[in-house]
C-alpha atoms as a PDB file:
ATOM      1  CA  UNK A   1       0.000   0.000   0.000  1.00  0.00           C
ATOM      2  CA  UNK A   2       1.531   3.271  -1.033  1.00  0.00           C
ATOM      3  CA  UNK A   3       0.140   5.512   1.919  1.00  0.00           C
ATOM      4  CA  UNK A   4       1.307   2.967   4.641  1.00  0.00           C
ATOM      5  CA  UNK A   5       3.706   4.923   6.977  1.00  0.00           C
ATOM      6  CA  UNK A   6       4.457   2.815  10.296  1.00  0.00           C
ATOM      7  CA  UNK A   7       2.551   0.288  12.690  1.00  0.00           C
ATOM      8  CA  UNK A   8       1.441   3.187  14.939  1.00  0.00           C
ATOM      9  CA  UNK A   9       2.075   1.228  18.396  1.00  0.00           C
ATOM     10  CA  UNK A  10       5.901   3.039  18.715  1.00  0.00           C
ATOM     11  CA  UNK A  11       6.496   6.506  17.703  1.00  0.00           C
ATOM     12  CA  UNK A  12       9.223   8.898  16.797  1.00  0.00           C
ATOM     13  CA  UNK A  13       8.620  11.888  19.201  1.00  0.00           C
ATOM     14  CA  UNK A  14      10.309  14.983  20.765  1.00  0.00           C
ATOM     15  CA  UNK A  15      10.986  14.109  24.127  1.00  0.00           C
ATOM     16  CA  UNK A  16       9.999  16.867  27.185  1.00  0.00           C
ATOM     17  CA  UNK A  17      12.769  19.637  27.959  1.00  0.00           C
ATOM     18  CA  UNK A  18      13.772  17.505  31.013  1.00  0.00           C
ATOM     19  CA  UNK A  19      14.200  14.044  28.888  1.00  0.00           C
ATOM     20  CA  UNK A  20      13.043  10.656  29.063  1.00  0.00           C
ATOM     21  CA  UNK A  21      13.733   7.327  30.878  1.00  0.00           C
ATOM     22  CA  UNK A  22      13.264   4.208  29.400  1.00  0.00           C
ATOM     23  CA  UNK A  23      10.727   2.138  30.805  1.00  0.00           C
ATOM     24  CA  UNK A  24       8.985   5.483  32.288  1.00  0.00           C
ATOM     25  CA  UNK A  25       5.095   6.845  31.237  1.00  0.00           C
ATOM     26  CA  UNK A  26       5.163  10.074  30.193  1.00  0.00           C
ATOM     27  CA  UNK A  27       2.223  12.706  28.995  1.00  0.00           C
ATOM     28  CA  UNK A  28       3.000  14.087  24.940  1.00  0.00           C
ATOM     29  CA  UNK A  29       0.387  16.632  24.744  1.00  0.00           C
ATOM     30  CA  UNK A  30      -2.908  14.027  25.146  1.00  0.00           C
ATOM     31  CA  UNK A  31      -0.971  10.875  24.381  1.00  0.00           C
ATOM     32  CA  UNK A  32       0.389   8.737  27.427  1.00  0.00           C
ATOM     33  CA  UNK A  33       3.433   6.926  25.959  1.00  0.00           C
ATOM     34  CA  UNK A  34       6.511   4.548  27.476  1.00  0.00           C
ATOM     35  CA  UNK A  35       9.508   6.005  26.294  1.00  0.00           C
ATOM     36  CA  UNK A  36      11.564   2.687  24.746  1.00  0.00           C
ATOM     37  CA  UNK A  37      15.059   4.487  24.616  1.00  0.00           C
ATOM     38  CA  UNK A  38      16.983   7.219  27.339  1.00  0.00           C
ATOM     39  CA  UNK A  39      17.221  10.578  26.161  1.00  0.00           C
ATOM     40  CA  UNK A  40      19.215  12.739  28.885  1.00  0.00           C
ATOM     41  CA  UNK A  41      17.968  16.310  29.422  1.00  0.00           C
ATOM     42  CA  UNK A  42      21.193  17.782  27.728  1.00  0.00           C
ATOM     43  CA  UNK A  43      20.145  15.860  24.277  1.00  0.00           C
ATOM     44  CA  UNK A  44      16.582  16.588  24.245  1.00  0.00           C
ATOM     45  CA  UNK A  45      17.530  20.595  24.486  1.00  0.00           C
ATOM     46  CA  UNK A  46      19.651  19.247  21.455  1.00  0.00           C
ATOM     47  CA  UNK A  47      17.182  18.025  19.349  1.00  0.00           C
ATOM     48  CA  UNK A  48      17.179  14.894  19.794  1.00  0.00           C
ATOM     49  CA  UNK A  49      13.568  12.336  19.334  1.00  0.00           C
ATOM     50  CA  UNK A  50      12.745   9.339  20.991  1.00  0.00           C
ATOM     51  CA  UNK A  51      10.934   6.059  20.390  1.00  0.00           C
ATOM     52  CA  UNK A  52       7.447   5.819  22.522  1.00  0.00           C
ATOM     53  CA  UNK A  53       5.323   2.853  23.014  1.00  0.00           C
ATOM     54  CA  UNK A  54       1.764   3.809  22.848  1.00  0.00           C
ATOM     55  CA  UNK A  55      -0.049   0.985  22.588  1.00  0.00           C
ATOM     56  CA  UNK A  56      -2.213  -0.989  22.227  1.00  0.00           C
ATOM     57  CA  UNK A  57      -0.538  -3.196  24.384  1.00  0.00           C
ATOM     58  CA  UNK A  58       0.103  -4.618  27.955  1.00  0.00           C
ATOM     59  CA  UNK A  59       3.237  -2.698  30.102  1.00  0.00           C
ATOM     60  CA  UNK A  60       3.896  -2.801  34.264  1.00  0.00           C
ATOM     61  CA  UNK A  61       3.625   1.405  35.285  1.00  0.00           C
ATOM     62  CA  UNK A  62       3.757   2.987  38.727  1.00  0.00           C
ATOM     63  CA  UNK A  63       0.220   2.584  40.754  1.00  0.00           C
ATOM     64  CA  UNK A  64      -0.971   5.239  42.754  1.00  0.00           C
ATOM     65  CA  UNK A  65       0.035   4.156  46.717  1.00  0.00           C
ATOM     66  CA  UNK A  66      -3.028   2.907  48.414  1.00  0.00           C
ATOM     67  CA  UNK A  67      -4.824   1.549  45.666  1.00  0.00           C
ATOM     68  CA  UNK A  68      -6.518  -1.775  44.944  1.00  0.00           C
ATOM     69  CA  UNK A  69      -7.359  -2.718  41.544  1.00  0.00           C
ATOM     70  CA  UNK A  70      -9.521  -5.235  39.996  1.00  0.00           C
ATOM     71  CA  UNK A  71      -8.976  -7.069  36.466  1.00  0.00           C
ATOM     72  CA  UNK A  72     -10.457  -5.163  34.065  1.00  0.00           C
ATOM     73  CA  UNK A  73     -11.154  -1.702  36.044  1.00  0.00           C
ATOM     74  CA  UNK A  74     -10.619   1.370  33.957  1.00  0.00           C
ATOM     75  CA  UNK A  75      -7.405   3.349  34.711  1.00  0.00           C
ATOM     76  CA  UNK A  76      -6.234   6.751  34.116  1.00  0.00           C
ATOM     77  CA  UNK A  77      -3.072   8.468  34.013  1.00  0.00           C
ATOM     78  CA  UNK A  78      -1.967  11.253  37.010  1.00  0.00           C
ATOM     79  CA  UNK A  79       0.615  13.291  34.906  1.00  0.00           C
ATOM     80  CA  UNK A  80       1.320  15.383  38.615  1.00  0.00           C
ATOM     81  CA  UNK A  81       2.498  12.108  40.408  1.00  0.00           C
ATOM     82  CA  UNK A  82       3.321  10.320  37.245  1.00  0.00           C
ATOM     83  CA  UNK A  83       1.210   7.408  38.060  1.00  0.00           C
ATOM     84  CA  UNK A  84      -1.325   5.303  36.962  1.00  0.00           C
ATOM     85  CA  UNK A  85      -4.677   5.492  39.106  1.00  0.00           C
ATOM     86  CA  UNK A  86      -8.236   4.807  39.197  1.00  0.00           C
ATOM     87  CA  UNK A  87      -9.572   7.879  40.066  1.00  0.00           C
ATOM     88  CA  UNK A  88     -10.461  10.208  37.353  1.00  0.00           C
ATOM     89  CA  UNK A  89     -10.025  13.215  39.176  1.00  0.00           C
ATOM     90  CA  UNK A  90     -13.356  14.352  37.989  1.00  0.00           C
ATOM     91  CA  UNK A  91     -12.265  13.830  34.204  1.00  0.00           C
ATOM     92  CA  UNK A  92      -8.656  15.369  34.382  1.00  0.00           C
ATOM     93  CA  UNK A  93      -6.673  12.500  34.810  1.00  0.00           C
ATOM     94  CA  UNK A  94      -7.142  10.906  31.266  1.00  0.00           C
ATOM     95  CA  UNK A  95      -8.236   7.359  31.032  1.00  0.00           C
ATOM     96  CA  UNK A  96      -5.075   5.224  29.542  1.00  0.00           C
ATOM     97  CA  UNK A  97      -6.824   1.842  29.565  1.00  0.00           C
ATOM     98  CA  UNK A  98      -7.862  -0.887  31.766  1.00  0.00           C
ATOM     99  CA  UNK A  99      -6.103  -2.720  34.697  1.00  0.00           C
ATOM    100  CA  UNK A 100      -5.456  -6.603  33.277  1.00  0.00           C
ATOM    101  CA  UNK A 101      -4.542  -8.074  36.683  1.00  0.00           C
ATOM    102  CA  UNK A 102      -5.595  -6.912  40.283  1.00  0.00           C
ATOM    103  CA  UNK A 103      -3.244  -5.209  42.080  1.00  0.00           C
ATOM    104  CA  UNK A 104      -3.322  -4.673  46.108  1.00  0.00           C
ATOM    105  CA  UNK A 105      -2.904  -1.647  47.858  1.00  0.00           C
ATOM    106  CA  UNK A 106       0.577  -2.273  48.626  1.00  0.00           C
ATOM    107  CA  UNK A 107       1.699  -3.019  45.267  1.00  0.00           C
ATOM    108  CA  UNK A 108       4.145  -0.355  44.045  1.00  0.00           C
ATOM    109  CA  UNK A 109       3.419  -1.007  40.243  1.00  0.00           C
ATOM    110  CA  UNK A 110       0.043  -2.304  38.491  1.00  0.00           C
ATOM    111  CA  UNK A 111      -0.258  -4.266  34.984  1.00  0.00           C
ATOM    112  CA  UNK A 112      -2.169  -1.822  32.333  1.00  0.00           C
ATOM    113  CA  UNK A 113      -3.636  -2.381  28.831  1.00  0.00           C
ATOM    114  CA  UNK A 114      -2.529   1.012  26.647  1.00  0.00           C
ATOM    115  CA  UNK A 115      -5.623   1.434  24.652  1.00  0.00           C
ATOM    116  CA  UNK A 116      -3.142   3.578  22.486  1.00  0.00           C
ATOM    117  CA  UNK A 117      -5.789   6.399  22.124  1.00  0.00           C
ATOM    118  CA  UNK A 118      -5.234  10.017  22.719  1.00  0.00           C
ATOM    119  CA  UNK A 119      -7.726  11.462  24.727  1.00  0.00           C
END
């Protein structure tokens, strides 16, 4: 097909002024991605891009402390903590996905489907 560009699940993107960790969520505008590469502060301010995951697919993020999920529960991301909660925050923490295992309040991380959409 002529007008095929990429898959869509990683992207090429401009990484925040501060960088990006791999392995770490971070909000691009209204798209929650997981950076796939390192990009230190000093080479984002030099241009540099990095490759995102966003999904759809299954990754392990950061869970709000406190928090018990159930399989299936709808999840949303808290760009101010940087982690991934079920409370909406009365619609401005953006819903990511869905939790795909339960998760007890003590966990420090929780499994998440990326539905991949910007919201």
């Amino acid at each position: 097909m002529k007008n095929f560009v990429q898959d869509g699940r990683i992207l090429t993107l401009t990484p925040p002024v501060g960088g990006v960790v791999s392995g770490q969520a971070y909000q691009i505008e209204d798209l929650i991605v997981v950076a796939t590469v390192t990009v230190t502060a000093a080479e984002a301010l030099a241009g540099a891009q990095f490759e995102a995951f966003v999904g759809p697919g299954v990754v392990t993020l950061p869970k709000a402390d406190g928090e018990t999920w159930t399989e299936g529960e709808k999840v949303y991301w808290d760009d101010g903590d940087s982690v991934v909660t079920t409370d909406s925050d009365t619609g401005s923490n953006p819903l990511i996905g869905v939790a795909v295992a339960a998760a007890a309040s003590d966990d420090a991380t929780g499994t998440v489907r990326l539905d991949g959409v910007a919201r």
